[in-house]
C-alpha atoms as a PDB file:
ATOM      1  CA  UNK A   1       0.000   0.000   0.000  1.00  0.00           C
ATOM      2  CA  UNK A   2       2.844   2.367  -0.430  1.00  0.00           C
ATOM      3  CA  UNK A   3       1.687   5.692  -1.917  1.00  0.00           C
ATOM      4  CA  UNK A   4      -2.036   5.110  -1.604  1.00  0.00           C
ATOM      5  CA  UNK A   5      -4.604   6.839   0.390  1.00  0.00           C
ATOM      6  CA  UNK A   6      -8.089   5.620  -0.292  1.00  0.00           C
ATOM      7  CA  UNK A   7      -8.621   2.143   0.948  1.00  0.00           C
ATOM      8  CA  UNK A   8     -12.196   1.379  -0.535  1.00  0.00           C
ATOM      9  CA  UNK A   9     -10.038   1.421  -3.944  1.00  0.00           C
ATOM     10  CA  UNK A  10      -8.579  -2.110  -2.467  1.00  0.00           C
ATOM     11  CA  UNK A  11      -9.875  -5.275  -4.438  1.00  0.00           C
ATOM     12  CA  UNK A  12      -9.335  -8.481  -5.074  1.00  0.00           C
ATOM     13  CA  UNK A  13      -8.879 -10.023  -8.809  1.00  0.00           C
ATOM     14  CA  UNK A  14      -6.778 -12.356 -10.878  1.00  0.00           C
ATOM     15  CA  UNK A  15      -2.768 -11.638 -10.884  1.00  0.00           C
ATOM     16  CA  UNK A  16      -3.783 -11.222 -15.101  1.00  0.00           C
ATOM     17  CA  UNK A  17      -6.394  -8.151 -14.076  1.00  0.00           C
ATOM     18  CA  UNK A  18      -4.305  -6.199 -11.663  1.00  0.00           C
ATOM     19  CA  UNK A  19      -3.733  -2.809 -12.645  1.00  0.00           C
ATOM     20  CA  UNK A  20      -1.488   0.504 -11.018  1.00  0.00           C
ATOM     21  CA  UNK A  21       0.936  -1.713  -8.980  1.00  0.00           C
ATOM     22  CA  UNK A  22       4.108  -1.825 -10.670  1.00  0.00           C
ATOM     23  CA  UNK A  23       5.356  -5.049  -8.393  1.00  0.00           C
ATOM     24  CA  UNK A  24       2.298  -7.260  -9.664  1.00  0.00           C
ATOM     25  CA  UNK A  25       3.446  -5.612 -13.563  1.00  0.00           C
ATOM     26  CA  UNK A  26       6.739  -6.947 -12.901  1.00  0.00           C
ATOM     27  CA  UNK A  27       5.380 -10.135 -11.505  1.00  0.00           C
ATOM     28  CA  UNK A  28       3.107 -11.159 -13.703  1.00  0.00           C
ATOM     29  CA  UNK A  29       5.866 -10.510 -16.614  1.00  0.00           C
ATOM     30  CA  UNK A  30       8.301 -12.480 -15.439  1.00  0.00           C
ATOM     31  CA  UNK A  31       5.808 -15.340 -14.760  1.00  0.00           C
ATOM     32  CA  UNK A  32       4.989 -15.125 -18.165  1.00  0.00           C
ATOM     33  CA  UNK A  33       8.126 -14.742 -19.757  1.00  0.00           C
ATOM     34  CA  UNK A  34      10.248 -17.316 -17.588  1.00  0.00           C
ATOM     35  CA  UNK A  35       6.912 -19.782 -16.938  1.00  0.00           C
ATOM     36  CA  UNK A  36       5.070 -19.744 -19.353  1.00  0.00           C
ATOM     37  CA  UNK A  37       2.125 -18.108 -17.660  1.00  0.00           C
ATOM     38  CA  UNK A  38      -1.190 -17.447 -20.404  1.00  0.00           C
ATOM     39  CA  UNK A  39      -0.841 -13.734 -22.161  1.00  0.00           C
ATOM     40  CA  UNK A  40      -4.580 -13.609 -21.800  1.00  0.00           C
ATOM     41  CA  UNK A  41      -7.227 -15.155 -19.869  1.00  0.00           C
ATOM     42  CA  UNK A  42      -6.353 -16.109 -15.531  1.00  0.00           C
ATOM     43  CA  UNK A  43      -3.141 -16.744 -14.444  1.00  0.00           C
ATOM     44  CA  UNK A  44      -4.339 -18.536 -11.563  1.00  0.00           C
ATOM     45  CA  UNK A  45      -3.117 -16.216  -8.736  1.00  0.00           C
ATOM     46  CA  UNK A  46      -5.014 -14.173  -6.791  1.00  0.00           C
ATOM     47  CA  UNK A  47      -3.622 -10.905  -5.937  1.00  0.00           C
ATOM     48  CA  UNK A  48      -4.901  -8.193  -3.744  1.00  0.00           C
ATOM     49  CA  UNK A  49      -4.262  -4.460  -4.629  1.00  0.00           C
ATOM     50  CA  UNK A  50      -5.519  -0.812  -5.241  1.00  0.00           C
ATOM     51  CA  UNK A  51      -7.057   0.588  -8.368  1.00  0.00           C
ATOM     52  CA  UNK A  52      -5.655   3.923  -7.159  1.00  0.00           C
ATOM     53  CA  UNK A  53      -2.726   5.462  -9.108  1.00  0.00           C
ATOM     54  CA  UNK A  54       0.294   5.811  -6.265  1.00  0.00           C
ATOM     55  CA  UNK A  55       1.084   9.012  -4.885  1.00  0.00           C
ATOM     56  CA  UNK A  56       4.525  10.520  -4.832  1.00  0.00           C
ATOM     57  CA  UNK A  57       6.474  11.341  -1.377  1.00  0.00           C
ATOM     58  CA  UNK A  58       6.334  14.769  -1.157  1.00  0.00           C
ATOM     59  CA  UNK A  59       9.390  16.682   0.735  1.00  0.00           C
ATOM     60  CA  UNK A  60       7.703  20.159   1.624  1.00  0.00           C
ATOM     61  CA  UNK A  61       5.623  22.518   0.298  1.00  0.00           C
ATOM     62  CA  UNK A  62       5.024  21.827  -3.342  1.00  0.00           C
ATOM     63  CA  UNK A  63       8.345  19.223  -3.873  1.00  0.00           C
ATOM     64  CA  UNK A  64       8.619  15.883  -4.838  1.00  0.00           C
ATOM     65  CA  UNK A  65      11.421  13.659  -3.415  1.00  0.00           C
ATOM     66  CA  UNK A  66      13.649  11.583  -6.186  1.00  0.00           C
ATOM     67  CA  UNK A  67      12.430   8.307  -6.624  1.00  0.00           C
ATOM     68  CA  UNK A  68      14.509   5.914  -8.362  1.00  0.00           C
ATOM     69  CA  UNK A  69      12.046   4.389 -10.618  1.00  0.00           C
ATOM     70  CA  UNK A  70      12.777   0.976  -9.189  1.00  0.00           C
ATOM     71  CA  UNK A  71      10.167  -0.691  -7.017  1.00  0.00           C
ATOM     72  CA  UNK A  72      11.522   0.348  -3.901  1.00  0.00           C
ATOM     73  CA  UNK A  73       8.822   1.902  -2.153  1.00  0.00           C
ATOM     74  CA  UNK A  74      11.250   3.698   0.359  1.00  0.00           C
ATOM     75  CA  UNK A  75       9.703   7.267   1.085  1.00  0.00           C
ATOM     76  CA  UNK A  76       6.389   6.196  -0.609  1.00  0.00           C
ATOM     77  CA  UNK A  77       4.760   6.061   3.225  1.00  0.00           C
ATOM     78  CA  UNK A  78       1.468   4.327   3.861  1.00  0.00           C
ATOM     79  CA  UNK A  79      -1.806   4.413   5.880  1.00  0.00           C
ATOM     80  CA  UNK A  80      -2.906   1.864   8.249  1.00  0.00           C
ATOM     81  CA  UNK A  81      -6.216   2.196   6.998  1.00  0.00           C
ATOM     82  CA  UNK A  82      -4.999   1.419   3.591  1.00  0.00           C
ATOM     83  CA  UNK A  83      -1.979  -1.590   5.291  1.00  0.00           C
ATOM     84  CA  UNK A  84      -4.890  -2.699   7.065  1.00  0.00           C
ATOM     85  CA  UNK A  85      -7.144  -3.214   4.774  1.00  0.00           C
ATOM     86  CA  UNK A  86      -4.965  -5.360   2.298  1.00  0.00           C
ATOM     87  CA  UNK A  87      -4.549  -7.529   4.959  1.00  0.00           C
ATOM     88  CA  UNK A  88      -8.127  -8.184   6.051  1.00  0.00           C
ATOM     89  CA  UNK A  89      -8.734  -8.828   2.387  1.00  0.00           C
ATOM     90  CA  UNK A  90      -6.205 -11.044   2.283  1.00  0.00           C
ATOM     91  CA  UNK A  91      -7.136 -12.876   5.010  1.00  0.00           C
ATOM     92  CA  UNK A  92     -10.908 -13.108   3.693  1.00  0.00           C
ATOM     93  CA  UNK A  93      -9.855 -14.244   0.357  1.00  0.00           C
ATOM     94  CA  UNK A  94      -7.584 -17.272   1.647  1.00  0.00           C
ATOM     95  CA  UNK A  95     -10.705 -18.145   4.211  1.00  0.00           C
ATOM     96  CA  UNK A  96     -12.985 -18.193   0.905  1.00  0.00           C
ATOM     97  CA  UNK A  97     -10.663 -20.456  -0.968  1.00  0.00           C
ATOM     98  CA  UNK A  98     -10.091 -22.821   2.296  1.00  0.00           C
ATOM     99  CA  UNK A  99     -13.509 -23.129   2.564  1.00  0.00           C
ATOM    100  CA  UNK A 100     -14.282 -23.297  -1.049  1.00  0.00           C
ATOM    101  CA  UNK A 101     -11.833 -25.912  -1.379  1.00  0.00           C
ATOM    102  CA  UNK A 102     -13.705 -27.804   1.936  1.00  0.00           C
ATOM    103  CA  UNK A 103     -16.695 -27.867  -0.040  1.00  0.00           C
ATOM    104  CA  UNK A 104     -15.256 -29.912  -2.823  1.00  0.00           C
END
């Protein structure tokens, strides 16, 4: 949840329909490109993330600080509503599948 603020923008959704996280970009390309994971259609993983774009550290009034365009997320900061809520999610999406897969 580094850089993001809103945490009813958190969902839940196939690694193949994740969008504005560049860690689940870079994921999802290397699964592809080094496993052989499908180019379209599920991948099979689920992934939980936020639909809202990632806000830049900000130093002081009106500045940016340097990012290194790598996916460190040093500086980024976070909420604990927003930490919080990927991890409730996460924890209701494994219960799902546990009990889905009970059911079976």
């Amino acid at each position: 949840g580094g850089g993001n603020r809103e945490p009813h923008r958190v969902q839940i959704d196939d690694l193949s329909g994740t969008t504005h996280d560049p860690l689940l970009a870079s994921l999802r390309q290397r699964l592809r490109k080094e496993h052989g994971a499908p180019r379209s259609g599920a991948i099979g993983v689920a992934c939980v993330y936020s639909r809202e774009a990632v806000h830049l550290p900000r130093q002081g009034e009106g500045e940016s600080c340097d990012v290194d365009g790598s996916l460190n997320c040093h500086g980024y900061g976070s909420s604990v509503a927003v930490t919080a809520t990927f991890g409730l999610c996460a924890a209701a999406e494994l219960q799902r599948l546990y009990l889905a897969g009970s059911a079976a």
